[in-house]
Protein backbone atom coordinates (compact mmCIF):
# COMPACT_ATOMS: atom_id res chain seq x y z
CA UNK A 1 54.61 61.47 -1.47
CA UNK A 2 56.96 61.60 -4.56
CA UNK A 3 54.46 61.74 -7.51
CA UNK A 4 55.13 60.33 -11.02
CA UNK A 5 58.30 59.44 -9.50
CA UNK A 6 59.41 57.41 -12.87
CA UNK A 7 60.07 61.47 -14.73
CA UNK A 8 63.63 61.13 -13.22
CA UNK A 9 66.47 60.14 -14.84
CA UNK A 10 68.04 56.88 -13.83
CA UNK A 11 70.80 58.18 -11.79
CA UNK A 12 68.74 60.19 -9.40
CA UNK A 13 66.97 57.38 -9.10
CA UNK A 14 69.69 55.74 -7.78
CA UNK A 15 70.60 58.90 -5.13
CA UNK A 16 67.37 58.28 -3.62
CA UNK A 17 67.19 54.92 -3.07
CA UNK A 18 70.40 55.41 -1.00
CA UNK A 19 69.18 58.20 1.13
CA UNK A 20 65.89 56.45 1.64
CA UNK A 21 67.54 53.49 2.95
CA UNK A 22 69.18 55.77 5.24
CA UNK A 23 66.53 56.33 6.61
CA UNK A 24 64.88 52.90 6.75
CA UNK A 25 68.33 51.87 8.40
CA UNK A 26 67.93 54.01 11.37
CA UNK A 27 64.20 53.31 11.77
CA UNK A 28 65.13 49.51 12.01
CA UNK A 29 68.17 50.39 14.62
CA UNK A 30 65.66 52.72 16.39
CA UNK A 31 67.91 55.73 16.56
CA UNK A 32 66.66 59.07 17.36
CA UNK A 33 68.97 60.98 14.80
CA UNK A 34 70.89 59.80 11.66
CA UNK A 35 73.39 61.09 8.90
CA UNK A 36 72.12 61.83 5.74
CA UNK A 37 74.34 63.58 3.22
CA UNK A 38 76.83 64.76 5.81
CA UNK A 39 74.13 66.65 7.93
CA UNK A 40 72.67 64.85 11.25
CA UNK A 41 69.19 64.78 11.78
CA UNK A 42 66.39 64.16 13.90
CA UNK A 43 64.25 61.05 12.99
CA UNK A 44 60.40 60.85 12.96
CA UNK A 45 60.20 56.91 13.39
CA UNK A 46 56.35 57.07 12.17
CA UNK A 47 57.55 58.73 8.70
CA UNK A 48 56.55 57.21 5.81
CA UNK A 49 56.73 57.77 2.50
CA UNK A 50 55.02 56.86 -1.18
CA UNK A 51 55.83 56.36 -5.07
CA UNK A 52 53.36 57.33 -7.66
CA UNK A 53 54.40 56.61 -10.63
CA UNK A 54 52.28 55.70 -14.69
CA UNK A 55 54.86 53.17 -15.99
CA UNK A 56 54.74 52.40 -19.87
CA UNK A 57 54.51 56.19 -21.19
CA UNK A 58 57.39 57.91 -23.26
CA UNK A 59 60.00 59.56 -20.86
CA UNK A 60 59.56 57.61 -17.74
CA UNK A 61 62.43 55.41 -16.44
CA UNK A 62 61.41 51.80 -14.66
CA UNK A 63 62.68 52.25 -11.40
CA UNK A 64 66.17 50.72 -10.33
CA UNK A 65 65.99 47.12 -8.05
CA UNK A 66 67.68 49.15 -5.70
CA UNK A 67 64.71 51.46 -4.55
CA UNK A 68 62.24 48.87 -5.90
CA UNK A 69 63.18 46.64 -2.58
CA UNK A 70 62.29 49.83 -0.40
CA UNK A 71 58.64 50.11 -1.24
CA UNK A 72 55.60 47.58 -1.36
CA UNK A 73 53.56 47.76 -4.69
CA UNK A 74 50.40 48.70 -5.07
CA UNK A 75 48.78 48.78 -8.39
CA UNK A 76 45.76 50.71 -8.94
CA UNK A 77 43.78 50.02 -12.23
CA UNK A 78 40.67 51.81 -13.78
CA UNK A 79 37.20 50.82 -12.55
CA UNK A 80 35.21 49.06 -14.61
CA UNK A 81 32.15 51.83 -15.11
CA UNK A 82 30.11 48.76 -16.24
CA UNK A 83 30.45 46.74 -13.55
CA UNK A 84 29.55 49.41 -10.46
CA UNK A 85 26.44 50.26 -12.58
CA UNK A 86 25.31 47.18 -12.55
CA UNK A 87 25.98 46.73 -8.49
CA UNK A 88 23.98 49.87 -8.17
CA UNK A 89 21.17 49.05 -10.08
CA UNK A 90 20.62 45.80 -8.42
CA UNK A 91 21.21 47.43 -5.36
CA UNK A 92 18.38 49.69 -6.19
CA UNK A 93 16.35 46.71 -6.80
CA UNK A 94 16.84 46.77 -11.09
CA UNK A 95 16.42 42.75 -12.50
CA UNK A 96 17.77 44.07 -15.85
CA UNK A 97 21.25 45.78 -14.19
CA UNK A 98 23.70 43.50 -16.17
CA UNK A 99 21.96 44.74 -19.71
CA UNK A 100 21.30 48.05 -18.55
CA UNK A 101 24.65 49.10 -16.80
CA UNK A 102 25.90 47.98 -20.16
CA UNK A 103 23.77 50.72 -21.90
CA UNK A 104 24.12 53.05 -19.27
CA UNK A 105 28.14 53.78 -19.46
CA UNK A 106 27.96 52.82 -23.58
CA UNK A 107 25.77 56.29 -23.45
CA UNK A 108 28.05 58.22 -21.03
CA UNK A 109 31.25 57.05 -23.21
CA UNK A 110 29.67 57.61 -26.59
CA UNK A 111 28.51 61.53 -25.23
CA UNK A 112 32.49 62.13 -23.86
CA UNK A 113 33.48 60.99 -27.19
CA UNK A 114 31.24 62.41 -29.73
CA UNK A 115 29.62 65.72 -27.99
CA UNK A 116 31.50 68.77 -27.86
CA UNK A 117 34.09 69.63 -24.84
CA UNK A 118 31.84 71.71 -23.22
CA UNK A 119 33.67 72.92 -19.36
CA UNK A 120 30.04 71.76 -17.59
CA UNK A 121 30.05 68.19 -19.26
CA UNK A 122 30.86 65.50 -16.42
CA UNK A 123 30.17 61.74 -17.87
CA UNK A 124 32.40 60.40 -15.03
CA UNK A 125 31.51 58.18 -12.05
CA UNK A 126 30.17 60.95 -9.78
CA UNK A 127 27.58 61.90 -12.36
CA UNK A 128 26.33 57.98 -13.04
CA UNK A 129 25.84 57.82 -9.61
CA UNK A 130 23.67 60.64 -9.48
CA UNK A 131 21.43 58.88 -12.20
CA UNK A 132 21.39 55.71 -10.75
CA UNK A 133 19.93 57.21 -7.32
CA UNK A 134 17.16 59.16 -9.87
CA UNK A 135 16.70 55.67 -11.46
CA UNK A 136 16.37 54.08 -7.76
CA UNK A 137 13.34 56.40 -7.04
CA UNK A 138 11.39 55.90 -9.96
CA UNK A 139 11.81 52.18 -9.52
CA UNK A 140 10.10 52.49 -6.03
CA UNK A 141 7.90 55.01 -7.13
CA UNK A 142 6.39 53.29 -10.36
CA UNK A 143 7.52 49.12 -9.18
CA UNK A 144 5.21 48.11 -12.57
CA UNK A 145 7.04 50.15 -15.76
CA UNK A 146 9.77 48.19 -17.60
CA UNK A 147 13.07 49.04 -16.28
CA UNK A 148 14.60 50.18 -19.69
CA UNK A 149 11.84 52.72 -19.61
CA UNK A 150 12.35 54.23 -16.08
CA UNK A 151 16.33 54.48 -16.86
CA UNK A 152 15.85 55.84 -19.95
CA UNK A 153 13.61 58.55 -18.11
CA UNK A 154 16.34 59.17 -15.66
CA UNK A 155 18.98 59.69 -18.15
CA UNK A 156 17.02 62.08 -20.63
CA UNK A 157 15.21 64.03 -18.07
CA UNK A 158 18.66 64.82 -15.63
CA UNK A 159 20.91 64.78 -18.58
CA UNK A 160 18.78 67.68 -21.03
CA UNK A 161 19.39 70.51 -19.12
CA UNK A 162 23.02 70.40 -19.67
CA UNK A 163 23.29 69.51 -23.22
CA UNK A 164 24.11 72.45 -25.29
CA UNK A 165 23.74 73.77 -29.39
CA UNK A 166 23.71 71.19 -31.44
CA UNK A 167 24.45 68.37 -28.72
CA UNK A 168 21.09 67.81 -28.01
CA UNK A 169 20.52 66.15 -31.23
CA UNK A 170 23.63 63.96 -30.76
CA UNK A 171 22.56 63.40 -27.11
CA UNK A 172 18.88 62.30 -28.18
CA UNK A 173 20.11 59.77 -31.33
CA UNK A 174 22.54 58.11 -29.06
CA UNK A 175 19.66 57.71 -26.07
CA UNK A 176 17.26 56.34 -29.45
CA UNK A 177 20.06 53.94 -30.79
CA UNK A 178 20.67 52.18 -27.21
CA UNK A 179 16.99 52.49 -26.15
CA UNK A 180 15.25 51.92 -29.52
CA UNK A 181 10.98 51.93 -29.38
CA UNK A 182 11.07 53.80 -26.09
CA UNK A 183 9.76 57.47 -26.20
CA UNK A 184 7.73 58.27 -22.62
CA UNK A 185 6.69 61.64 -21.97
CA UNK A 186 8.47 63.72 -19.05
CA UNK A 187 7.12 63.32 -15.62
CA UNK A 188 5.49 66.65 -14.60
CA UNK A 189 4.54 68.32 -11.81
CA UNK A 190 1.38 70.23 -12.93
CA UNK A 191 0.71 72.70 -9.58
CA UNK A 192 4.96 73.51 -9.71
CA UNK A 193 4.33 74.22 -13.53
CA UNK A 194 1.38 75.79 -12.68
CA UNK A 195 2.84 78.54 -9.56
CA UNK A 196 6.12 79.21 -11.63
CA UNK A 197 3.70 80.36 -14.75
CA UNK A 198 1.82 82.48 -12.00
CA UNK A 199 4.91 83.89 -11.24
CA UNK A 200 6.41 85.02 -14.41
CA UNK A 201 2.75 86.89 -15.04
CA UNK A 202 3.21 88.53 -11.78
CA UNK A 203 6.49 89.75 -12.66
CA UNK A 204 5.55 91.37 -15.92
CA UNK A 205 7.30 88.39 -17.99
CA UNK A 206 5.96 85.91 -20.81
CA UNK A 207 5.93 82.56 -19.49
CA UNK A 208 7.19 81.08 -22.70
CA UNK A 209 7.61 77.32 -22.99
CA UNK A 210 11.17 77.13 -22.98
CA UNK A 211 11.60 79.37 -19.57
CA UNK A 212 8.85 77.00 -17.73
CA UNK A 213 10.40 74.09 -19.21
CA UNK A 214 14.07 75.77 -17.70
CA UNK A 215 12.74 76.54 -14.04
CA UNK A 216 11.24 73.19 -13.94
CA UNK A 217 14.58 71.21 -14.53
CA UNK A 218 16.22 73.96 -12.36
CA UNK A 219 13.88 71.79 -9.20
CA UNK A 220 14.20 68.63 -10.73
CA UNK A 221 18.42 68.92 -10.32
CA UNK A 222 18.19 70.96 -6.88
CA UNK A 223 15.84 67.79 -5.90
CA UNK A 224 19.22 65.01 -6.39
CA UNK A 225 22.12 67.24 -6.31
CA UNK A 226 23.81 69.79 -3.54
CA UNK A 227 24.89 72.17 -6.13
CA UNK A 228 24.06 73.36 -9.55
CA UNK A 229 25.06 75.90 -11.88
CA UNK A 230 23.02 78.02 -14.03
CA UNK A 231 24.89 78.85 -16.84
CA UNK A 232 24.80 81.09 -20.07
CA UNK A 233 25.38 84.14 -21.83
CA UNK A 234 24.14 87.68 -20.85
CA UNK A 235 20.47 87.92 -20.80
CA UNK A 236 19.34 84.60 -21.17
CA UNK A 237 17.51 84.60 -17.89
CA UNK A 238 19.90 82.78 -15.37
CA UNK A 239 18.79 85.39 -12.59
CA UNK A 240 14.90 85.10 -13.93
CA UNK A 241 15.06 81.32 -13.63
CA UNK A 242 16.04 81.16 -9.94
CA UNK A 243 13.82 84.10 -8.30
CA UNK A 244 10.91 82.87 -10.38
CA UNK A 245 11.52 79.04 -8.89
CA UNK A 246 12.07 80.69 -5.29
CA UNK A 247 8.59 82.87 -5.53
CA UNK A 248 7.30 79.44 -6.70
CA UNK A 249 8.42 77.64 -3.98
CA UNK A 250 7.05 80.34 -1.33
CA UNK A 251 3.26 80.04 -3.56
CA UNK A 252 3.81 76.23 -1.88
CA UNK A 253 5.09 76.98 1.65
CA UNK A 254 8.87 75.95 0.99
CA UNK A 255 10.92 78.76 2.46
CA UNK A 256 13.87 79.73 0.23
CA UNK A 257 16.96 81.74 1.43
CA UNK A 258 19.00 84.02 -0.78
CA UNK A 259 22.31 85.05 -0.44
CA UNK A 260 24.37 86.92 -2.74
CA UNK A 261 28.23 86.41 -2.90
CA UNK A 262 30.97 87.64 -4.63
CA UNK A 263 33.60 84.12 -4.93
CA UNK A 264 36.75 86.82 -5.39
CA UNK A 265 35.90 88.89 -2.49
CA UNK A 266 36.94 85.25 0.30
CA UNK A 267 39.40 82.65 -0.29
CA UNK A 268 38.45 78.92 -1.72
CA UNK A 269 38.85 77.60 2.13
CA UNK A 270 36.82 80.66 3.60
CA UNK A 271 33.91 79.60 0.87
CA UNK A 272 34.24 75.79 0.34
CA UNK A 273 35.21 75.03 4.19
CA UNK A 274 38.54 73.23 5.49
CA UNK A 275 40.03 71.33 8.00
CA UNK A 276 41.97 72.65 10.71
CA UNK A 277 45.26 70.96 10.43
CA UNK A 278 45.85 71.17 13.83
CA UNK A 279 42.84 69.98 15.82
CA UNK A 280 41.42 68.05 12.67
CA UNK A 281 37.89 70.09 13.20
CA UNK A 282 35.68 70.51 9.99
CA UNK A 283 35.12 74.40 9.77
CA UNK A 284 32.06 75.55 7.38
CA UNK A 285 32.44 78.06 4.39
């Protein structure tokens, strides 16, 4: 795969477009070896290969006819956000998912505009479809609220625990200007709430508001997501949060497993997983 291709200049263009149709040549004749450049080689007749290239930016040169005729095109456009919001909310059974979808990715592209650049911040596809599955479930689970109210729900209540500083204010003016009259209070669970404050007295700790409020969306994410972070400065309580959500957990006969690991002491493929090359096998991390 030659990527962004169009960076050469015009002339190397040119070389390649030659030596590719080489190549094509002797595919067509079904030879097992060809010249290329003086050299003979040995020919792979199920060889392909692909141009990516992001015409109409400074510095890139439009390819020559000559190599144009070698490859079919393809063009590949952005998605339209809007449009695979709405086909998700109806598919989760929404009425409203023209109008909402419509609000839904005005929100996401206001907050990647206007909030700050924080590394954590994701407002792309994979994180609307996260929503849009928390949307799904309330819409099963309460069938008689207005839909702007249960989306609304889904994206303050999975959205919060991310914002940072002086975001949140930003965050919550946007969600009031596109959803204007609707305030509902957060869904809670009252016996969680009530084992993770019987957990931070039983470790010696004061189970201040914000620290409840902090474990609590720590369960709500785990609930609709494979992975989280828990992120902030030194002694904040990043550690705190998760043992006091596990003891929690155990007060309510869910079994939770703890394992610490170093990332720098294993490779990304030993942690993540891979796939062996050879036998195409899915290994674990």
């Amino acid at each position: 795969c030659f990527d962004e291709f169009n960076r050469l200049i015009a002339e190397v263009l040119s070389v390649c477009s030659t030596q590719y149709k080489a190549v094509l040549d002797a595919i067509v004749a079904n030879r097992k070896t060809f010249v290329l450049e003086g050299a003979e080689l040995k020919l792979d007749p199920t060889c392909g290969a692909y141009i990516t290239m992001n015409p109409g930016y400074i510095g890139r040169t439009p390819l020559p006819e000559s190599l144009k005729v070698l490859f079919r095109p393809v063009t590949v456009v952005v998605p339209d956000f809007a449009l695979i919001a709405e086909n998700m909310l109806m598919a989760e059974g929404f009425t409203m998912a023209k109008v909402l979808g419509v609000k839904f990715i005005n929100l996401y592209t206001l907050c990647r505009d206007l909030l700050s650049k924080a590394m954590h911040y994701d407002w792309g596809l994979r994180a609307i479809k996260s929503v849009l599955r928390v949307a799904g479930d309330f819409k099963r689970s309460e069938p008689e609220k207005s839909e702007l109210t249960l989306l609304f729900r889904s994206l303050r209540d999975f959205n919060l625990p991310k914002i940072v500083g002086d975001d949140l204010i930003i965050f919550m003016g946007l969600l009031g200007d596109l959803f204007p009259g609707i305030d509902v209070p957060r869904q809670r669970d009252w016996d969680l709430e009530k084992k993770i404050e019987e957990c931070f007295v039983e470790a010696g700790l004061q189970p201040e508001d914000e620290a409840l409020l902090k474990t609590v969306q720590l369960m709500e994410l785990l609930a609709v997501r494979h992975c989280d972070f828990i992120m902030g400065t030194s002694g904040t309580g990043k550690s705190t949060c998760w043992k006091i959500l596990a003891a929690a957990n155990g007060k309510r006969g869910l079994k939770t497993t703890v394992k610490d690991l170093d990332p720098k002491a294993i490779t990304t493929t030993e942690f993540y997983g891979y796939i062996n090359l050879t036998t195409r096998e899915w290994k674990d991390g």
